[in-house]
Protein backbone atom coordinates (compact mmCIF):
# COMPACT_ATOMS: atom_id res chain seq x y z
CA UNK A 1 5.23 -56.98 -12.66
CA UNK A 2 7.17 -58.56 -9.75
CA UNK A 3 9.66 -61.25 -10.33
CA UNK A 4 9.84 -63.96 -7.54
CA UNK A 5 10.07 -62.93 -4.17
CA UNK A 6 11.38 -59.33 -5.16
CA UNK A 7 8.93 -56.38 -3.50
CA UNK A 8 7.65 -54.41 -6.43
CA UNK A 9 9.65 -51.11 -7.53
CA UNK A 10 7.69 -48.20 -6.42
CA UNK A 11 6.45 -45.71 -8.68
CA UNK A 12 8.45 -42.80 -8.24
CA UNK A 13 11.46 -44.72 -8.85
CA UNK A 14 9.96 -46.17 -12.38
CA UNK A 15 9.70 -42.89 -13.26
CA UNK A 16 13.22 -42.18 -12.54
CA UNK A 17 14.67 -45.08 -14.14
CA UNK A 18 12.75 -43.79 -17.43
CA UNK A 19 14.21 -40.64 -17.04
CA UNK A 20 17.75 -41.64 -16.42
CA UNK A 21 17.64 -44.14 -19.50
CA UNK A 22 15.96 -41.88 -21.72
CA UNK A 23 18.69 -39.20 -21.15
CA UNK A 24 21.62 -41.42 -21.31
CA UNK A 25 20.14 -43.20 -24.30
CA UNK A 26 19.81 -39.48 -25.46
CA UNK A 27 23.38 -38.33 -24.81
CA UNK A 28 25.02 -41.72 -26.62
CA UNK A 29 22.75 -41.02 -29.61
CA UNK A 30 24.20 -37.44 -30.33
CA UNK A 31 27.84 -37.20 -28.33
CA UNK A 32 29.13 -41.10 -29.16
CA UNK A 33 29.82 -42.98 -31.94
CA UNK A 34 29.91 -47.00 -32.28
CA UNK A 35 27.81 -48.96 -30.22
CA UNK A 36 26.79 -48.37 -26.91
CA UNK A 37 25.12 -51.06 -23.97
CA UNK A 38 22.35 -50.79 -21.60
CA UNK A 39 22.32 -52.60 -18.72
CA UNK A 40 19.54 -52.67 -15.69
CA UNK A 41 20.32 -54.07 -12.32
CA UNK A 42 18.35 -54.74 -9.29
CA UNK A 43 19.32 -55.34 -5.57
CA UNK A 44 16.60 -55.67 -3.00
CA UNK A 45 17.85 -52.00 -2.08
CA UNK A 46 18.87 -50.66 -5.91
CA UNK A 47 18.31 -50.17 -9.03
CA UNK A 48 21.41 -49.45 -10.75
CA UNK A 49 21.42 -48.11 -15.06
CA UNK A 50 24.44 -48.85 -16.82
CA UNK A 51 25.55 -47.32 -20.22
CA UNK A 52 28.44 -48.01 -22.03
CA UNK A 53 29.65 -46.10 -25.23
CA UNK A 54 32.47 -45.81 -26.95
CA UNK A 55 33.12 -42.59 -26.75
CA UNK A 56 36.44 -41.76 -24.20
CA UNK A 57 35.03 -38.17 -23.41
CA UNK A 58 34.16 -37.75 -19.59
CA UNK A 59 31.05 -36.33 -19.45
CA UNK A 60 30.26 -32.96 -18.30
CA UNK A 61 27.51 -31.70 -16.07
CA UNK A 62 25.81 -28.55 -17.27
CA UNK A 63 24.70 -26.12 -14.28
CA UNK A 64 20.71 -25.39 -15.01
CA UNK A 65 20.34 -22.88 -17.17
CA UNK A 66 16.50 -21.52 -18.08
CA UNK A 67 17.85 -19.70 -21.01
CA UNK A 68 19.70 -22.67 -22.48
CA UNK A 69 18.10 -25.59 -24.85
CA UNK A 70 19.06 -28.91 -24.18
CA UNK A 71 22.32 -29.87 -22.56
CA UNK A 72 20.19 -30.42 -19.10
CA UNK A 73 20.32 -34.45 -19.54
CA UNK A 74 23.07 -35.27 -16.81
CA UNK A 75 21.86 -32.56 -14.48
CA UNK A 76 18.56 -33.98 -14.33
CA UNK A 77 20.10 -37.44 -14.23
CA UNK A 78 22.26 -36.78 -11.42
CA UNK A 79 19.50 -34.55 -9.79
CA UNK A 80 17.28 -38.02 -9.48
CA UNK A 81 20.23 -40.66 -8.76
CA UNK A 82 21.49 -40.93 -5.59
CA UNK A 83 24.79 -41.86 -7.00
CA UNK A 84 26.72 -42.11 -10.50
CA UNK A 85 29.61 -43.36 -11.39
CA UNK A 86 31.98 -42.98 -14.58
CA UNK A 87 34.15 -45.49 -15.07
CA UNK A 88 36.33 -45.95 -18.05
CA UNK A 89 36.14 -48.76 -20.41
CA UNK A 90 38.54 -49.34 -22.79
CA UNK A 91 38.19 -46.90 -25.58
CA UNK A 92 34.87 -45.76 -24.21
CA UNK A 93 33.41 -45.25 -20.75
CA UNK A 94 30.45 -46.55 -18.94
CA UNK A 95 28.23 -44.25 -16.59
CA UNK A 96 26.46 -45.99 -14.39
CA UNK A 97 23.14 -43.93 -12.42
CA UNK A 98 22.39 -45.73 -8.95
CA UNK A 99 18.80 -45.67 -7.61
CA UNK A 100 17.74 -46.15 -4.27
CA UNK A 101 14.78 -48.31 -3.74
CA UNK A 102 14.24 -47.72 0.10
CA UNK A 103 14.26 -44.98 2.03
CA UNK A 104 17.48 -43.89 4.05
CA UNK A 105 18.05 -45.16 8.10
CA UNK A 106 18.79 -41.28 8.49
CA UNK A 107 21.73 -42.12 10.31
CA UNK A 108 24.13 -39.33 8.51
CA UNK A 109 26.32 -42.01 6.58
CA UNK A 110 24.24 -41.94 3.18
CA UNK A 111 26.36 -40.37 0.46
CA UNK A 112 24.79 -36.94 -0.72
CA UNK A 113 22.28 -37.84 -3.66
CA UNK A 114 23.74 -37.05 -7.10
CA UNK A 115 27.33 -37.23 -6.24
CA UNK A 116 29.46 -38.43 -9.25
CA UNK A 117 32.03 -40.78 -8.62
CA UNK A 118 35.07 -41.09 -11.41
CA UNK A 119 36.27 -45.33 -11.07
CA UNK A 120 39.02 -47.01 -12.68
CA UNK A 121 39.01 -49.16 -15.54
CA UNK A 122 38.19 -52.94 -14.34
């Protein structure tokens, strides 16, 4: 449901944001240990997923593999973000998945869609 003035989120992004928090939900629940953090963000122009976990492990981006069971999560998250970032976190990390709400001006600056993006430690 909207909230104020904010436009609603369109579909095809909901769907998204499930899939992005399901698989990073997903990936803290078998590669991290501790607690983890989930935090949702939105701009007018974003909708940015954060996770943080307290494991110090970068992760690692599997290429597609038919044959291969499971181990597709960050592909497919970086396959519908147009950016994420890993940034590290005291003894854990956070990855945060960055989606775009509107469509592009086209005008050849927009960073290529699923680029990941290593940050320092606030």
């Amino acid at each position: 449901a909207p909230c104020g003035d904010a436009p609603p989120v369109p579909a095809s992004c909901l769907t998204d944001a499930e899939l992005v928090v399901s698989e990073l939900v997903t990936n803290v629940l078998r590669h991290a240990p501790g607690p983890c953090a989930l935090t949702l963000r939105l701009s007018g122009t974003e909708l940015s997923i954060s996770l943080y976990d307290t494991s110090p492990d970068a992760p690692e981006v599997q290429p597609p593999d038919r044959g291969r069971i499971g181990g597709h999560g960050l592909y497919l998250v970086h396959s519908v973000s147009d950016r994420v970032v890993v940034t590290r976190r005291g003894r854990g990390k956070e990855i945060t998945a960055h989606l775009r709400l509107v469509p592009d001006d086209d005008d050849g600056t927009a960073e290529e869609p699923g680029r990941a993006v290593k940050a320092d430690a606030r």
